[in-house]
PDB file of N, CA and C in Angstrom:
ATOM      1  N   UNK A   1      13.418  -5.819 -14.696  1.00  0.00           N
ATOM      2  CA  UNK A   1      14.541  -5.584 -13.816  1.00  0.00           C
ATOM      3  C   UNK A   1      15.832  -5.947 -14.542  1.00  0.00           C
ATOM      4  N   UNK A   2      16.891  -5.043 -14.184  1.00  0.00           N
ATOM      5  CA  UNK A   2      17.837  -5.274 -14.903  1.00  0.00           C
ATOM      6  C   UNK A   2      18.906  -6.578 -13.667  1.00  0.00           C
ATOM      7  N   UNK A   3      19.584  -6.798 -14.156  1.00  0.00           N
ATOM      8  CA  UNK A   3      20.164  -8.104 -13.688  1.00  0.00           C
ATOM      9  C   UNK A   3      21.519  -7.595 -12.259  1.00  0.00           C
ATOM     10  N   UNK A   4      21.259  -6.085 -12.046  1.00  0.00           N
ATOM     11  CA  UNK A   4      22.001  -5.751 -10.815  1.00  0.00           C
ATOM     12  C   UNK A   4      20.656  -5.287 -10.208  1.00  0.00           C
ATOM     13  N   UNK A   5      19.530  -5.163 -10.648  1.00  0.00           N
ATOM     14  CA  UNK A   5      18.475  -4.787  -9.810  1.00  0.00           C
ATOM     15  C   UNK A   5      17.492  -6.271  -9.074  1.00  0.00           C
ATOM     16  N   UNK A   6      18.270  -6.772  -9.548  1.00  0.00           N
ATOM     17  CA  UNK A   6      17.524  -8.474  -9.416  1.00  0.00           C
ATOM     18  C   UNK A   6      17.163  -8.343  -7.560  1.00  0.00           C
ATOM     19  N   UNK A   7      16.123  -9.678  -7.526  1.00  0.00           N
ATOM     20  CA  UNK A   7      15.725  -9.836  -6.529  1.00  0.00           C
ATOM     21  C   UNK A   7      16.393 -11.188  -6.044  1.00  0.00           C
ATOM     22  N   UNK A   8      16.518 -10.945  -4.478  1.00  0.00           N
ATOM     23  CA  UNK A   8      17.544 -12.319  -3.963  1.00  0.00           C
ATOM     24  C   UNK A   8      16.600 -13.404  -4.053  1.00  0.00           C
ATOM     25  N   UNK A   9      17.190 -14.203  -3.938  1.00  0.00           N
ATOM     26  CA  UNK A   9      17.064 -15.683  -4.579  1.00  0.00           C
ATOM     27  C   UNK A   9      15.826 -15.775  -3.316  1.00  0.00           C
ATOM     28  N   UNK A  10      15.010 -16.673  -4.284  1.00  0.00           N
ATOM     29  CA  UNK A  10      13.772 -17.152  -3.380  1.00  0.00           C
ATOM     30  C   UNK A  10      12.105 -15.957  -3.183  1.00  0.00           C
ATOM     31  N   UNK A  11      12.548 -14.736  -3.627  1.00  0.00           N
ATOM     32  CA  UNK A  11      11.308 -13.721  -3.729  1.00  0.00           C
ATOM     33  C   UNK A  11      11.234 -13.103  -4.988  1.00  0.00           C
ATOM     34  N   UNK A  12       9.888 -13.557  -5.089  1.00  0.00           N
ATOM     35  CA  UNK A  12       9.570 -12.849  -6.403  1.00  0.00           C
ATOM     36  C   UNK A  12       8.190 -12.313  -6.215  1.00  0.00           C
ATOM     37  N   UNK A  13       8.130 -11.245  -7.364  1.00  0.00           N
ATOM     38  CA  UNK A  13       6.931 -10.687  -6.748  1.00  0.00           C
ATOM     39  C   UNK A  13       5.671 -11.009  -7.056  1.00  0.00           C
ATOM     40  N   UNK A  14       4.687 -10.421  -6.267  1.00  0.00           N
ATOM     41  CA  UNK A  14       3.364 -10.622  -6.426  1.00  0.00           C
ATOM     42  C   UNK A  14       2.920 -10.381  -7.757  1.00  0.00           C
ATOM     43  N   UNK A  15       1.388 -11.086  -8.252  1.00  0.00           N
ATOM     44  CA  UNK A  15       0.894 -10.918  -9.507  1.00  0.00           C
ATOM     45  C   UNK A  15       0.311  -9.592  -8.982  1.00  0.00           C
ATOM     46  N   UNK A  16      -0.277  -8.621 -10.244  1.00  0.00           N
ATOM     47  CA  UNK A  16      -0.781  -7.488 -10.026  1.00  0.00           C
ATOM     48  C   UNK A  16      -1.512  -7.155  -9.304  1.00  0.00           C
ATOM     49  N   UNK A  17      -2.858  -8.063  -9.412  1.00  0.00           N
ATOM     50  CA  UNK A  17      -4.064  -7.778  -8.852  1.00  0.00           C
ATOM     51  C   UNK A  17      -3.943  -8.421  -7.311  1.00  0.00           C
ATOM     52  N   UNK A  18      -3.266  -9.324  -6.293  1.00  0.00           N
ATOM     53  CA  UNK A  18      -3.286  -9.374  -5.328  1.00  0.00           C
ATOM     54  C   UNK A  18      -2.358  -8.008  -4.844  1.00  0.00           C
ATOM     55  N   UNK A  19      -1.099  -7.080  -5.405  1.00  0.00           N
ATOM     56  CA  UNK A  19      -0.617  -6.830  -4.702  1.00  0.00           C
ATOM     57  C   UNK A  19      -1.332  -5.201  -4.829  1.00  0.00           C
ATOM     58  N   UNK A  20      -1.964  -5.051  -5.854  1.00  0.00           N
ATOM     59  CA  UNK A  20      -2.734  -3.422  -6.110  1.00  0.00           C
ATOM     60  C   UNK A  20      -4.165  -3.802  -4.893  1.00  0.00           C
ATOM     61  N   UNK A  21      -4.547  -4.888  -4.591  1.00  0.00           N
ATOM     62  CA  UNK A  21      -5.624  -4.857  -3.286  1.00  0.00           C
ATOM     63  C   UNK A  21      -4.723  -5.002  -2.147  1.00  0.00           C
ATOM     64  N   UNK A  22      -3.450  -5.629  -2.220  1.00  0.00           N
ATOM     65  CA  UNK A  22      -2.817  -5.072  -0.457  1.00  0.00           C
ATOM     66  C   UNK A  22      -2.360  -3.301  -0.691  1.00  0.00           C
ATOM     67  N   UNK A  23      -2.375  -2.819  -1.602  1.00  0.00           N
ATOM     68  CA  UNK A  23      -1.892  -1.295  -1.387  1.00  0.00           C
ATOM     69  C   UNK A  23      -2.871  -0.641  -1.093  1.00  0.00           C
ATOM     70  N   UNK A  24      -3.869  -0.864  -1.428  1.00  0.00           N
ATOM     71  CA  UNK A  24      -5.765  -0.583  -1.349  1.00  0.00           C
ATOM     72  C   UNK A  24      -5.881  -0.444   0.019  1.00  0.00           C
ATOM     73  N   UNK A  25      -5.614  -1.871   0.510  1.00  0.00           N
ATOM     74  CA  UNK A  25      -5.793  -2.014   1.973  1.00  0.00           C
ATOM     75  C   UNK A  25      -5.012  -1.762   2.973  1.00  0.00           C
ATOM     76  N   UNK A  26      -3.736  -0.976   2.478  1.00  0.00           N
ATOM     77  CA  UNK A  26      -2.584  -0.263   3.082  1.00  0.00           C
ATOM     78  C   UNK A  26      -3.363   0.880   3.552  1.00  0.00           C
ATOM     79  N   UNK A  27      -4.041   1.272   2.134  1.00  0.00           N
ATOM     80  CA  UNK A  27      -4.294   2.970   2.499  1.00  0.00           C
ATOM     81  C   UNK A  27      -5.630   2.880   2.990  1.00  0.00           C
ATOM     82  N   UNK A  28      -6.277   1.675   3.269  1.00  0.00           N
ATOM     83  CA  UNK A  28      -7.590   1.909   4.139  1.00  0.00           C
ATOM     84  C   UNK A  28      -7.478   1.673   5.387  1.00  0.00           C
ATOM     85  N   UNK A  29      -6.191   0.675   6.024  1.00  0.00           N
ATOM     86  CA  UNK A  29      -6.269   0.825   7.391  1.00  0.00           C
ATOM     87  C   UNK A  29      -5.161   1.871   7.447  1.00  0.00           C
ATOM     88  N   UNK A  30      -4.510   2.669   6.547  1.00  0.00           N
ATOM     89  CA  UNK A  30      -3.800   3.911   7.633  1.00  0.00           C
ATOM     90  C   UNK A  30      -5.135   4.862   7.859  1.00  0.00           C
ATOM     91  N   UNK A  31      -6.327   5.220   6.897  1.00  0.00           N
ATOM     92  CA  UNK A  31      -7.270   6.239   6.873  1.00  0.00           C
ATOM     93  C   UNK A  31      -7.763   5.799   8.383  1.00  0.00           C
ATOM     94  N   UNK A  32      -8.014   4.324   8.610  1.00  0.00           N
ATOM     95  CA  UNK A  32      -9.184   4.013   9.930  1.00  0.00           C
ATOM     96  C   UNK A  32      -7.870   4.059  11.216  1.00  0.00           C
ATOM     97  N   UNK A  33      -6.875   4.472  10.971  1.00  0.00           N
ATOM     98  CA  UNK A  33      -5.980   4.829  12.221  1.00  0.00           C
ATOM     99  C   UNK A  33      -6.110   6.762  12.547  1.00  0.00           C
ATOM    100  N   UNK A  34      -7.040   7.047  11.551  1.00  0.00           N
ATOM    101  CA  UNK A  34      -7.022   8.581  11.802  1.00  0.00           C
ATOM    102  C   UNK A  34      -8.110   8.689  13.016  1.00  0.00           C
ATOM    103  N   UNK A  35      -7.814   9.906  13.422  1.00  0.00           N
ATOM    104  CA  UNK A  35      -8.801  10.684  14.481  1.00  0.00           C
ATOM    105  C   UNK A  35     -10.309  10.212  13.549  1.00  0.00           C
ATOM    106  N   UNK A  36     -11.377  10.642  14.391  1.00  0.00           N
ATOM    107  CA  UNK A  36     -12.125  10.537  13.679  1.00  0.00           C
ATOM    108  C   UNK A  36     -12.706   8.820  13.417  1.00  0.00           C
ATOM    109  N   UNK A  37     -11.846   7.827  13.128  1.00  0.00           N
ATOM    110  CA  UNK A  37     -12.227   6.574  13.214  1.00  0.00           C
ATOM    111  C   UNK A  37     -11.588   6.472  14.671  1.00  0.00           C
ATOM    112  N   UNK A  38     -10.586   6.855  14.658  1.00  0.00           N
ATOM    113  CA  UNK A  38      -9.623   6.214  16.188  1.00  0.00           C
ATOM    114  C   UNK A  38      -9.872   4.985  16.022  1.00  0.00           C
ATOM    115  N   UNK A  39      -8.735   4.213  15.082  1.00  0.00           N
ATOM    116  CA  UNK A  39      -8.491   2.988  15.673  1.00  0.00           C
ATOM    117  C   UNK A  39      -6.844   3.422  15.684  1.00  0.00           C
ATOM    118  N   UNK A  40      -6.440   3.950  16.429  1.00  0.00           N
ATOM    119  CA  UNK A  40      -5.193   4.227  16.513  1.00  0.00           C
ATOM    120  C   UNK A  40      -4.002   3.264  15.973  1.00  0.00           C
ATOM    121  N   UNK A  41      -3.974   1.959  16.854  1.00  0.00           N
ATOM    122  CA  UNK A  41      -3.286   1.031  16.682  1.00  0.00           C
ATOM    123  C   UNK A  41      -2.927   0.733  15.504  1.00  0.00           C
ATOM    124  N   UNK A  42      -4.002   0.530  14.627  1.00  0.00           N
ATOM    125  CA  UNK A  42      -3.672   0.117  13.015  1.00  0.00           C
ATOM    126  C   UNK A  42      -2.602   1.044  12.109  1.00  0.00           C
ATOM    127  N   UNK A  43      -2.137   1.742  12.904  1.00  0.00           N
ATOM    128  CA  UNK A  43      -1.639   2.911  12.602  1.00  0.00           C
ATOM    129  C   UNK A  43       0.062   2.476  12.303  1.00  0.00           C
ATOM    130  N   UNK A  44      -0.151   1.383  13.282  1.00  0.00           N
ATOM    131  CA  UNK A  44       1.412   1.065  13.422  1.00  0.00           C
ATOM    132  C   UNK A  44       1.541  -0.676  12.214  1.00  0.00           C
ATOM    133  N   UNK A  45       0.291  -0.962  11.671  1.00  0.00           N
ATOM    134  CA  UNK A  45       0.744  -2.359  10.954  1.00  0.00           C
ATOM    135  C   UNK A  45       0.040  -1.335   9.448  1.00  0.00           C
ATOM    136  N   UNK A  46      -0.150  -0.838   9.051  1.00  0.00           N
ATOM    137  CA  UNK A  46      -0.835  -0.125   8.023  1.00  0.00           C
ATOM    138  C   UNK A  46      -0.490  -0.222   6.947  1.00  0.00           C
ATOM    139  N   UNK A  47       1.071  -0.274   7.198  1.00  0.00           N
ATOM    140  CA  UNK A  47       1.793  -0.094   6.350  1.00  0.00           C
ATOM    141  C   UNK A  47       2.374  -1.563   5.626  1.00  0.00           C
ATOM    142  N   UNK A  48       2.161  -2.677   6.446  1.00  0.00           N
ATOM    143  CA  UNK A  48       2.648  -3.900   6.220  1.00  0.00           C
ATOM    144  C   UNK A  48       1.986  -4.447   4.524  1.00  0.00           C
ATOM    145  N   UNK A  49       0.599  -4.200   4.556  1.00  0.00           N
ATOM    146  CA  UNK A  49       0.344  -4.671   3.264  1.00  0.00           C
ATOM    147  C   UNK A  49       1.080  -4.021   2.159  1.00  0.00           C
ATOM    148  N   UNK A  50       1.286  -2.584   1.880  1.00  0.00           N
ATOM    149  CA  UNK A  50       1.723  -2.097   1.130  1.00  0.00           C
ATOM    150  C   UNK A  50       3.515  -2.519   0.775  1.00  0.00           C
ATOM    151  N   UNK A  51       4.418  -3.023   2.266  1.00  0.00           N
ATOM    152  CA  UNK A  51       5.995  -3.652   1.660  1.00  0.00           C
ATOM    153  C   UNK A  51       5.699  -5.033   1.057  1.00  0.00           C
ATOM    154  N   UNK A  52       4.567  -5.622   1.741  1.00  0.00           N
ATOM    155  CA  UNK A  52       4.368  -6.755   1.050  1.00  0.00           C
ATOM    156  C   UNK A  52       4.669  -6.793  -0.190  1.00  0.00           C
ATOM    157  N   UNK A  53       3.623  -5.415  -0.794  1.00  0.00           N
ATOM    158  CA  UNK A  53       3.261  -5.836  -2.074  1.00  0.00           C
ATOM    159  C   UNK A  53       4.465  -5.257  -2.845  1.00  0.00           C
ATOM    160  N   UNK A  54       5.276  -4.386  -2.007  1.00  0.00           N
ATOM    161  CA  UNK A  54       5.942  -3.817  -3.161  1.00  0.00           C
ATOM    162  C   UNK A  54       7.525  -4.724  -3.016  1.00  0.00           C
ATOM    163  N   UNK A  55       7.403  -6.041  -2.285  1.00  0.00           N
ATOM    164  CA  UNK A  55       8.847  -6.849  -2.757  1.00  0.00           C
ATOM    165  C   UNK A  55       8.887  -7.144  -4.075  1.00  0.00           C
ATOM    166  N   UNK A  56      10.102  -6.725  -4.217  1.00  0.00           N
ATOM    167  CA  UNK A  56      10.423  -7.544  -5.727  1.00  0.00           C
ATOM    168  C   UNK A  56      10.060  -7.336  -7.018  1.00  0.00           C
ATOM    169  N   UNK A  57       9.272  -5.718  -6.827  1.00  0.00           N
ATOM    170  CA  UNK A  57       8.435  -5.258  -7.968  1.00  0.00           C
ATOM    171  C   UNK A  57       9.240  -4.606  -8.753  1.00  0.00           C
ATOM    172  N   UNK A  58       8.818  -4.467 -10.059  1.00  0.00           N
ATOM    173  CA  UNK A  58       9.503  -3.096 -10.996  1.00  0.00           C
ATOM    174  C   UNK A  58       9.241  -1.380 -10.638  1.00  0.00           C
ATOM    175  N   UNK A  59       9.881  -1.038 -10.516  1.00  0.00           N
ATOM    176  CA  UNK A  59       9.921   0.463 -10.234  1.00  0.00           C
ATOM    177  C   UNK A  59       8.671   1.168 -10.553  1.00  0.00           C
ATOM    178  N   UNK A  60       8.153   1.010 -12.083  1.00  0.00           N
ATOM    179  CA  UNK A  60       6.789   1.775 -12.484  1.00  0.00           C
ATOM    180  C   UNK A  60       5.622   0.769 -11.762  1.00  0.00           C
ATOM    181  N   UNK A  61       5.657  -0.317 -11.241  1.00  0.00           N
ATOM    182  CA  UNK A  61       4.562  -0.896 -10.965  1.00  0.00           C
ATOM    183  C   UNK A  61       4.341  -0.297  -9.350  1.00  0.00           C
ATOM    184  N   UNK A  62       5.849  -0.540  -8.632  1.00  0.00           N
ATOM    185  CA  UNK A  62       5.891   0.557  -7.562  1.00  0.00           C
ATOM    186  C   UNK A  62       5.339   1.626  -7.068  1.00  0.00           C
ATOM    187  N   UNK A  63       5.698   2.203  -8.382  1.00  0.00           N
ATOM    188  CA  UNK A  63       4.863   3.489  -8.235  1.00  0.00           C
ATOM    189  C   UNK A  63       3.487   3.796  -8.195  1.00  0.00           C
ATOM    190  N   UNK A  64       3.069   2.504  -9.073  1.00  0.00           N
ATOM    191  CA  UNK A  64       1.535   2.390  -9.069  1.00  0.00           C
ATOM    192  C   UNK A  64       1.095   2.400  -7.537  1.00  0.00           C
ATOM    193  N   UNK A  65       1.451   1.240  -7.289  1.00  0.00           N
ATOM    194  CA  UNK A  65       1.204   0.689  -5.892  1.00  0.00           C
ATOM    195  C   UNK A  65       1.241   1.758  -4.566  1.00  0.00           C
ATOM    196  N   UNK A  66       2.248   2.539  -4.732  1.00  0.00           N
ATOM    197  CA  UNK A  66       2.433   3.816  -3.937  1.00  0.00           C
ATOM    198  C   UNK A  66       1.038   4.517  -4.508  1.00  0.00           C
ATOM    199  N   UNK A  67       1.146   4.929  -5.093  1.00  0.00           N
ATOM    200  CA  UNK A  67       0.250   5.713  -5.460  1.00  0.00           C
ATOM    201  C   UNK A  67      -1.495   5.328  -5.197  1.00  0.00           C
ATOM    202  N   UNK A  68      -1.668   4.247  -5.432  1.00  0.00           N
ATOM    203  CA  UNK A  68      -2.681   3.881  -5.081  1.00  0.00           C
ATOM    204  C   UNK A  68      -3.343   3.762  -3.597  1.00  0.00           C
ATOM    205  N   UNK A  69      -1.820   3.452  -3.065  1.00  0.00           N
ATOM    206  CA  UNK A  69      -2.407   3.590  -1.238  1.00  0.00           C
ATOM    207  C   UNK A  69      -2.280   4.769  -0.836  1.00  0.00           C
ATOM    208  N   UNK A  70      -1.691   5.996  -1.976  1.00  0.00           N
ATOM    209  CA  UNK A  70      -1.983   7.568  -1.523  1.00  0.00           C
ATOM    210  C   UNK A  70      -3.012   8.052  -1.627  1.00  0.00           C
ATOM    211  N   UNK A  71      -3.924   7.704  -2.513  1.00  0.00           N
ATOM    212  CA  UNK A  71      -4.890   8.132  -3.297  1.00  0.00           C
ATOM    213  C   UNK A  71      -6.148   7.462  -2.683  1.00  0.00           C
ATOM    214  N   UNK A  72      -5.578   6.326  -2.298  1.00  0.00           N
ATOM    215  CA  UNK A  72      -6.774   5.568  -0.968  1.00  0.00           C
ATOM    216  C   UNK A  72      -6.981   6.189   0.027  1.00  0.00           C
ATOM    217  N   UNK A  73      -6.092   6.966   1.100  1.00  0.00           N
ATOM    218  CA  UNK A  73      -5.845   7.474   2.228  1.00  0.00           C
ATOM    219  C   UNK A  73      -6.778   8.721   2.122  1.00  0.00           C
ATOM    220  N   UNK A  74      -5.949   9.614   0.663  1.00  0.00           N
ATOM    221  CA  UNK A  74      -6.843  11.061   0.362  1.00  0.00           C
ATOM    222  C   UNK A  74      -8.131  10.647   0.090  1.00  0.00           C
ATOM    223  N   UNK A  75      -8.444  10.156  -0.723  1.00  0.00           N
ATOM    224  CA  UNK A  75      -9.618  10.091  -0.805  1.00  0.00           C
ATOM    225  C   UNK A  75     -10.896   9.474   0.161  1.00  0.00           C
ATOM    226  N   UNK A  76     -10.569   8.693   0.845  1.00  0.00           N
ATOM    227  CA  UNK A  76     -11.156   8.286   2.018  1.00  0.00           C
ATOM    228  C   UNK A  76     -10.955   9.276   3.422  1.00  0.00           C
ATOM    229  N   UNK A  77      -9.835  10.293   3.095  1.00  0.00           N
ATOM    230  CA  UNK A  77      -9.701  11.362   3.873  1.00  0.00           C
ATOM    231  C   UNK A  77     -11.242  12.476   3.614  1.00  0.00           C
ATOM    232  N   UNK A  78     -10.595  12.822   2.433  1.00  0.00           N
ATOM    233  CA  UNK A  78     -11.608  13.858   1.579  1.00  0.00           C
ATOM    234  C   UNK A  78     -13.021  13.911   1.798  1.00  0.00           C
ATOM    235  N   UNK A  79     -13.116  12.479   1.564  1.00  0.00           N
ATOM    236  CA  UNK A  79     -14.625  11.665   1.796  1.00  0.00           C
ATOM    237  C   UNK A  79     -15.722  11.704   3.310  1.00  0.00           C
ATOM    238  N   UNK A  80     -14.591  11.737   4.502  1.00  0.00           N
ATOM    239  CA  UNK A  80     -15.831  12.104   5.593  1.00  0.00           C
ATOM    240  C   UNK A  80     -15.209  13.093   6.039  1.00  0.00           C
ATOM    241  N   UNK A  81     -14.321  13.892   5.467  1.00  0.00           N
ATOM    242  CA  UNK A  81     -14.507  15.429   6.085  1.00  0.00           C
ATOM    243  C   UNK A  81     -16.173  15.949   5.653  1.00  0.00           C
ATOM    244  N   UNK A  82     -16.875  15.267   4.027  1.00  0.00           N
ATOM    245  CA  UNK A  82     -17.926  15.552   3.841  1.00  0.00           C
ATOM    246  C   UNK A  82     -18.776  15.197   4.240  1.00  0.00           C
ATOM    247  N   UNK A  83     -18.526  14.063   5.036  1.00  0.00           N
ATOM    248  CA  UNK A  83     -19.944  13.551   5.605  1.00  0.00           C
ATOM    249  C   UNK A  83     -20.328  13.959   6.802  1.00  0.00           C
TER     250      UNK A  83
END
């Protein structure tokens, strides 16, 4: 981070591996808020693990993190349309 991208005093971010399993688990409870599981509700906190993880991060790690709870969602989508 460059020093106007800084993070306010007191947050810093997560180490990798706790915050790439809250994006994991971003995109597994938005999948179990779909039809099909109907847990509707989860639908509305789903998203909480994933800002967690992405306070205070660098942009490319960001992206990881995004990406990973996209790729959780599709693929756990993908997955019992086949079953």
């Amino acid at each position: 981070m460059t020093d106007d991208e800084a993070a306010p005093a007191g947050v810093f971010p997560l180490k990798k591996r706790p915050a790439y399993a809250l994006a994991l688990l971003s995109g597994l409870l938005y999948f179990l808020a779909f039809p099909g599981v109907d847990l509707w509700p989860l639908g509305f906190v789903a998203f909480v693990p994933l800002i967690l993880a992405l306070r205070a991060q660098r942009p490319r790690t960001g992206a990881g993190l995004g990406w990973l709870a996209g790729f959780t969602i599709c693929f756990a989508l993908v997955a019992s349309i086949g079953a």
